[in-house]
Protein backbone atom coordinates (compact mmCIF):
# COMPACT_ATOMS: atom_id res chain seq x y z
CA UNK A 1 -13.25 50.84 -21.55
CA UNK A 2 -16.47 52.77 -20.77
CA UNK A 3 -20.01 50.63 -22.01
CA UNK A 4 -21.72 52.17 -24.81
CA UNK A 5 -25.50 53.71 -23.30
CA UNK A 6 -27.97 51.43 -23.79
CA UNK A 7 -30.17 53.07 -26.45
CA UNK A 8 -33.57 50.64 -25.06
CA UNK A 9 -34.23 51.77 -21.18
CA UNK A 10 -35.93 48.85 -19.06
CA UNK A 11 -38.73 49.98 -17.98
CA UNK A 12 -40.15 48.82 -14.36
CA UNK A 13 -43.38 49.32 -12.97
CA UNK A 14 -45.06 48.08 -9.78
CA UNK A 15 -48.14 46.20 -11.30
CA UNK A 16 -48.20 45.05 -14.80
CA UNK A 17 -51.54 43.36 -14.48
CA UNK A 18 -50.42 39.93 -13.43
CA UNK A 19 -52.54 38.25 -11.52
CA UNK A 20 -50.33 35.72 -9.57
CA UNK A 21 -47.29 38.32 -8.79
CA UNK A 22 -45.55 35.23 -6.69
CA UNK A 23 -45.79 32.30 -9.33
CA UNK A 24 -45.30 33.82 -12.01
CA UNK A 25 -41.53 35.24 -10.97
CA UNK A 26 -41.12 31.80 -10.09
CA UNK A 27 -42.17 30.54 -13.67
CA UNK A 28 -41.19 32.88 -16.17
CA UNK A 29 -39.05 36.07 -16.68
CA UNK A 30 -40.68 39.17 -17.85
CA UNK A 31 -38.77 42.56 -18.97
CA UNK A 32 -40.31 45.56 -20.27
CA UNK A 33 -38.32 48.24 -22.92
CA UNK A 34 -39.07 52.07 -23.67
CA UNK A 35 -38.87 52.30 -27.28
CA UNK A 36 -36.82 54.83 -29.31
CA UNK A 37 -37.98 58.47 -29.47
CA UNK A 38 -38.96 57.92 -33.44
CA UNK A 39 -41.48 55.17 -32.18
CA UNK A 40 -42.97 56.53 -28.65
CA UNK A 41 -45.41 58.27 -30.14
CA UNK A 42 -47.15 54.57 -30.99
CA UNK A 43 -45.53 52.46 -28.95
CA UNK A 44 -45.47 51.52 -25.05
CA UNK A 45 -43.13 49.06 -24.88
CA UNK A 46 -41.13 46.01 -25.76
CA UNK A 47 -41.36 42.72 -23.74
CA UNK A 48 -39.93 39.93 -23.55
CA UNK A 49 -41.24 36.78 -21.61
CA UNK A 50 -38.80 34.12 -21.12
CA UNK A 51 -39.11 30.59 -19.60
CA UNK A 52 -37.62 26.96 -18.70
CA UNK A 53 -39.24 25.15 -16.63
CA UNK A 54 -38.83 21.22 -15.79
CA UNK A 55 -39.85 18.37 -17.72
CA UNK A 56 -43.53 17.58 -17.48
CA UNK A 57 -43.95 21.04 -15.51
CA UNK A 58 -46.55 23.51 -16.53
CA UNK A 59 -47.71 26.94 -15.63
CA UNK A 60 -51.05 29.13 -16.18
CA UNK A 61 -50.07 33.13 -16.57
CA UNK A 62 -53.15 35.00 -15.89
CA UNK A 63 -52.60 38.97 -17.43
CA UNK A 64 -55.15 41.52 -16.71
CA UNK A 65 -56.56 43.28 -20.04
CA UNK A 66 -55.67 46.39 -21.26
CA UNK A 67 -56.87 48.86 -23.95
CA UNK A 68 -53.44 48.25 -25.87
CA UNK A 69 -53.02 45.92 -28.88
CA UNK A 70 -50.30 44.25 -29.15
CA UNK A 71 -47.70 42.42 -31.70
CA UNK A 72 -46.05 39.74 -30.73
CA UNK A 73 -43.92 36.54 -32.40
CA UNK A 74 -42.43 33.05 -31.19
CA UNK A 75 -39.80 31.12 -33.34
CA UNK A 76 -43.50 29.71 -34.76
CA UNK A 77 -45.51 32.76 -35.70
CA UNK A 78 -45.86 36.14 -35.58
CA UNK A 79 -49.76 37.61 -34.77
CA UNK A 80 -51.48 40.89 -33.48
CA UNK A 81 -53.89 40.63 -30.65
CA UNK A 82 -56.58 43.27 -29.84
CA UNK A 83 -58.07 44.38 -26.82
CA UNK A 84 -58.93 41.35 -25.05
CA UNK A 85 -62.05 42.32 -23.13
CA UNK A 86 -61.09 38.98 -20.68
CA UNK A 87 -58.45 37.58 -18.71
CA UNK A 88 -55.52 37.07 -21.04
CA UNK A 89 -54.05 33.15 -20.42
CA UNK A 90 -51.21 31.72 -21.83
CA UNK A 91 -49.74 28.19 -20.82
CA UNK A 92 -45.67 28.16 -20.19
CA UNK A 93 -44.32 24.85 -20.70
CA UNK A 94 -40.44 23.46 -21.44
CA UNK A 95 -38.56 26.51 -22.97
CA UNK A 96 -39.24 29.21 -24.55
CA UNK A 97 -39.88 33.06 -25.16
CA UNK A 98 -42.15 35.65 -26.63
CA UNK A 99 -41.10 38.75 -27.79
CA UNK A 100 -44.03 41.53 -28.03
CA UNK A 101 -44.47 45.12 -29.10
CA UNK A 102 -47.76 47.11 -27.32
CA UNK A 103 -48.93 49.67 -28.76
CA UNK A 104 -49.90 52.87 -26.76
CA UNK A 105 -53.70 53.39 -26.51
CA UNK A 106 -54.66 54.30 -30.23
CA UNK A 107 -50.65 53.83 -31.36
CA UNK A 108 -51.70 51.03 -33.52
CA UNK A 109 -54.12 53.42 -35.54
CA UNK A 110 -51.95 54.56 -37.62
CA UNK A 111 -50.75 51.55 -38.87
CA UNK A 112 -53.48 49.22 -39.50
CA UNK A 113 -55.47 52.61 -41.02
CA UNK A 114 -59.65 52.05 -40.35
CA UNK A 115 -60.91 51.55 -36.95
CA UNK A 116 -59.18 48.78 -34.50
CA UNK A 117 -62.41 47.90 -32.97
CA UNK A 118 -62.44 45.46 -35.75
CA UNK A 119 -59.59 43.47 -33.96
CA UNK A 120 -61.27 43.36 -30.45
CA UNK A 121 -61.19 40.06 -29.10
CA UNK A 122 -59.27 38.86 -32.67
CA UNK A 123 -55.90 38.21 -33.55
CA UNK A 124 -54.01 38.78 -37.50
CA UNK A 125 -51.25 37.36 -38.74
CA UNK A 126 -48.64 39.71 -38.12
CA UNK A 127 -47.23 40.26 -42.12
CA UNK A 128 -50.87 41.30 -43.02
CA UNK A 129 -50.05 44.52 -41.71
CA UNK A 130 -46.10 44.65 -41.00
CA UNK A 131 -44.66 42.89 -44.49
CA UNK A 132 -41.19 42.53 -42.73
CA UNK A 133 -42.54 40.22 -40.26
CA UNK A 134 -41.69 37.36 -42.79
CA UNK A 135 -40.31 34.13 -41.20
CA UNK A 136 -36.17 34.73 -41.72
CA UNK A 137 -36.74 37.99 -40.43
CA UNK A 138 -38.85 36.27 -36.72
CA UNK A 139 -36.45 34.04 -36.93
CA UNK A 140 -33.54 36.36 -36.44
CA UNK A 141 -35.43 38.56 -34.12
CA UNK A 142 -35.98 35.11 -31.77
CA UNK A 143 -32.49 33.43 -31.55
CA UNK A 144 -30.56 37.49 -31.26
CA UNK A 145 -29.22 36.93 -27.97
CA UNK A 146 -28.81 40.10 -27.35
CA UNK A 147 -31.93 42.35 -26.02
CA UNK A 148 -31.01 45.83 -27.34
CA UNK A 149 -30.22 44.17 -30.98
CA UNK A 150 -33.11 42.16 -30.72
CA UNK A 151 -35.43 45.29 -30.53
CA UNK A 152 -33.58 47.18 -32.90
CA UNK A 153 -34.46 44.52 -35.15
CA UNK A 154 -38.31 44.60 -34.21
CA UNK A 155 -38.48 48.29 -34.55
CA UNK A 156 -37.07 47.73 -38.54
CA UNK A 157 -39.66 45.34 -39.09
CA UNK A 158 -42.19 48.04 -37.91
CA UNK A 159 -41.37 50.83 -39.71
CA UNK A 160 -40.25 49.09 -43.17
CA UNK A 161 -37.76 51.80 -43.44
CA UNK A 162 -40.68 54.76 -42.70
CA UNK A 163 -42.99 55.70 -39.65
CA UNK A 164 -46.44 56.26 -40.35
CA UNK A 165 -48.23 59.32 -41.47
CA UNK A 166 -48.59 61.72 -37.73
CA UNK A 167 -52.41 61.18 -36.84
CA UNK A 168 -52.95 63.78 -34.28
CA UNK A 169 -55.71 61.52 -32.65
CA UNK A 170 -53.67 59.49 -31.62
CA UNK A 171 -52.01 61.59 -29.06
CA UNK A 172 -55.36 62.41 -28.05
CA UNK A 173 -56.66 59.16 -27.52
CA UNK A 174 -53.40 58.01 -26.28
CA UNK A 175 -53.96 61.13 -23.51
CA UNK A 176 -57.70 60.83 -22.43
CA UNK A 177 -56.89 56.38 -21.60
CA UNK A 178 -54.03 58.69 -19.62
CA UNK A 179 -56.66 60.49 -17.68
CA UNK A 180 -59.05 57.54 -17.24
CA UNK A 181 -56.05 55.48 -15.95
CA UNK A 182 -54.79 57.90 -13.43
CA UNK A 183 -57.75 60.13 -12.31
CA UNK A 184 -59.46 57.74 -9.35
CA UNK A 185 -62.18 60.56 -9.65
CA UNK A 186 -63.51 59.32 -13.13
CA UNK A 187 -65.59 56.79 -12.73
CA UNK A 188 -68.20 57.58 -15.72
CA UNK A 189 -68.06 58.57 -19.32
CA UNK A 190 -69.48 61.70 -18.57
CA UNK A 191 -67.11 63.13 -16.03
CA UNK A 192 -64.05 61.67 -18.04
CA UNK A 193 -65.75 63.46 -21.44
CA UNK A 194 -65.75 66.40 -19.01
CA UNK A 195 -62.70 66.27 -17.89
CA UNK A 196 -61.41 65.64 -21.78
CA UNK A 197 -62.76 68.56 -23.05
CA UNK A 198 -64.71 66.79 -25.74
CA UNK A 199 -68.66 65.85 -25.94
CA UNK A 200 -69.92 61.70 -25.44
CA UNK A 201 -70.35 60.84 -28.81
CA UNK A 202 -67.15 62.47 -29.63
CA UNK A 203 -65.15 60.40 -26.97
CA UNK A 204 -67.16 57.38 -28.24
CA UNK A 205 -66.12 57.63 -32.17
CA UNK A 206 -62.53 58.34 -30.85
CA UNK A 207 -62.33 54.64 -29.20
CA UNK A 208 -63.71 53.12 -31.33
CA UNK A 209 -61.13 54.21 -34.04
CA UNK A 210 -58.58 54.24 -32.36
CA UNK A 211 -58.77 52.07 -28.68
CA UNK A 212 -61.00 49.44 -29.44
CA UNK A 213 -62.71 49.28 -26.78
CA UNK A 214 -65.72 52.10 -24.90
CA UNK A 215 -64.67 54.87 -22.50
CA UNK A 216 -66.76 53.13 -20.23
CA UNK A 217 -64.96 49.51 -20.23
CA UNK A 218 -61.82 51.40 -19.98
CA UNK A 219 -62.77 53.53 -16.89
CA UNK A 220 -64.23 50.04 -15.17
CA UNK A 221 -61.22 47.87 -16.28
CA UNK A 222 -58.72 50.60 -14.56
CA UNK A 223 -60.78 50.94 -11.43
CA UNK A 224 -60.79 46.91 -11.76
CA UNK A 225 -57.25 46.85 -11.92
CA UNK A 226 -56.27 48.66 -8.72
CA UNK A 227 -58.69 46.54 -6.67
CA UNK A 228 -56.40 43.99 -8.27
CA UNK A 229 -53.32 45.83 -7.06
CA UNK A 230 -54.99 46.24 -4.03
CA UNK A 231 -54.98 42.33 -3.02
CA UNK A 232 -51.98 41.79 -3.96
CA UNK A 233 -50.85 44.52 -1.39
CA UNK A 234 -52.89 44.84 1.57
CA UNK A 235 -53.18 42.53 4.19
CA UNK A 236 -56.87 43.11 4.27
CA UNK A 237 -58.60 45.50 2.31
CA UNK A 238 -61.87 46.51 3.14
CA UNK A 239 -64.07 45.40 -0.20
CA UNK A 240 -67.67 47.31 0.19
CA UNK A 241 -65.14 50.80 1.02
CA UNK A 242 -62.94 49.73 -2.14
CA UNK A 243 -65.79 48.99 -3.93
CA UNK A 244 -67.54 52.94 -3.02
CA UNK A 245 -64.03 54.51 -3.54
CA UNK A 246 -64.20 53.17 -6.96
CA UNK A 247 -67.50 53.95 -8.23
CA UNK A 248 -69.43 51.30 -7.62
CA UNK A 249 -73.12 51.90 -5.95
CA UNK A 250 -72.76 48.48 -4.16
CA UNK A 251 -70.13 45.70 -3.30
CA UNK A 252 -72.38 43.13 -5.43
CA UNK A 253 -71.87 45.05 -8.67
CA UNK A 254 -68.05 45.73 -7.93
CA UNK A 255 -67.37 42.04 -7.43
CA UNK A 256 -69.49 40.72 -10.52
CA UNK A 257 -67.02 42.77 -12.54
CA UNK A 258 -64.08 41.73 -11.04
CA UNK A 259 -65.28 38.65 -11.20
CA UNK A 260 -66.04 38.77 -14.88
CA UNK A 261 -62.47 39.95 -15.33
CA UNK A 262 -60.42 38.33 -13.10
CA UNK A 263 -62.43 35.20 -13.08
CA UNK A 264 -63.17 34.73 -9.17
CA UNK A 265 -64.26 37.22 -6.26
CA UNK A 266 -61.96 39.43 -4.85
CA UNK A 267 -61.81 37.65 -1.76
CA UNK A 268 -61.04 34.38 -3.42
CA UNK A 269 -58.39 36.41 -5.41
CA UNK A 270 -56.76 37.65 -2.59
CA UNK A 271 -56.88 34.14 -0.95
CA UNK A 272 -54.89 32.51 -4.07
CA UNK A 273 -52.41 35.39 -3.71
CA UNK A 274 -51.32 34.87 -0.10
CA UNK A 275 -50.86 31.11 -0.53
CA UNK A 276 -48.92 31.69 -3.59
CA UNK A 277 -46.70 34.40 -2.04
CA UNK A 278 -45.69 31.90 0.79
CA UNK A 279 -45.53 28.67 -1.58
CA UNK A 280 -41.80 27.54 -1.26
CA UNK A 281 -39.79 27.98 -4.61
């Protein structure tokens, strides 16, 4: 008998934004889901991170921001996270999981309904602003085996049997983070404004509303995370030339940012990578 299509595709990408590519595939599992068509207009994906590790054993995950908020819930709570302007850390220890919606750049608009710059840097309990995200209902969401039941049954308790009212900003915000993200060319608010088709203070009002964060922290934190990507696969990349590819009018400026965001200097980031990539399992 032919399997049934999968209705949730797994979505792989080269670099999510983790910092320690090596440690943390040998710590915890991570898997990433397209949502349905109904909810891609505001979401980016599901994921799910899984872990069991020894007795007594712990491990660190260091994530890279992003300008996405997020919705996530553990057998213990369920709790929406802003954009974290920082390093996002979260401790792995015994067994367990996290299952997670984010939110496309200004997806979450629509359903929280005033500007998400309020949550930057804050979390909410999650039934503040999905009421189906009661405790029998993250319950049954967290022990569903299954992966492609256990989004179906996150996607009910976002919608609550309807999809928000269409907010055609948020296609447009969702579309100019696009640009910023893939246009190595736009490395100011005034080119990507440009480039967007819509004046400064325009493109400023639109994140805060809807990305919670500034076109210019978003433009920085992409650049930020290719030097990241960078590290992780070069043998040795040149840092002042990476730095002037990117934008930057000096190495010192480029590395206080990564710095400030990745929480050491590129070279010492790219020195914790290679000993972790050849650290026996």
């Amino acid at each position: 008998m032919q399997k049934p299509a999968k209705r949730f595709e797994e979505k792989r990408d080269d670099f999510a934004g983790i910092l320690d590519p090596a440690g943390s595939a040998r710590s915890y599992g991570l898997n990433r889901y397209r949502p349905s068509p109904a909810l891609a207009p505001f979401v980016e994906h599901y994921w799910v991170v899984s872990w069991e590790l020894p007795e007594g054993a712990s491990y660190l995950a260091e994530v890279l921001p992003h300008p996405n908020l997020n919705l996530a819930f553990t057998r213990e709570r369920g709790w929406v996270t802003g954009v974290t302007t920082g390093r996002y850390d979260y401790e792995v220890k015994g067994a367990g999981a996290v299952f997670g919606v984010m939110f496309r750049p200004g997806g979450f608009r629509p359903f929280f309904g005033r500007a998400v710059a309020e949550l930057t840097d804050a979390t909410l309990d999650a039934a503040t602003i999905f009421p189906r995200a009661t405790e029998t209902a993250r319950a049954a969401l967290m022990v569903e085996p299954d992966r492609q039941q256990m989004i179906a049954l996150a996607e009910v308790i976002l919608t609550d049997g309807e999809l928000p009212a269409a907010d055609p900003n948020t296609e447009l915000a969702a579309g100019i983070v696009e640009l910023a993200r893939t246009d190595r060319e736009i490395v100011s608010v005034a080119v990507l404004a440009r480039r967007a088709g819509v004046n400064e203070r325009t493109l400023q009002h639109l994140f805060q509303h809807y990305v919670a964060s500034s076109p210019k922290w978003v433009i920085r934190l992409y650049r930020l995370v290719e030097a990241a990507a960078r590290a992780t696969a070069e043998d040795a990349p040149n840092w002042t030339e990476v730095a002037h590819e990117l934008g930057y009018a000096d190495q010192a400026h480029f590395s206080n940012d990564f710095r400030r965001i990745v929480g050491r200097a590129p070279t010492e980031y790219q020195r914790d990578v290679r000993q972790s990539a050849t650290r026996a399992p």
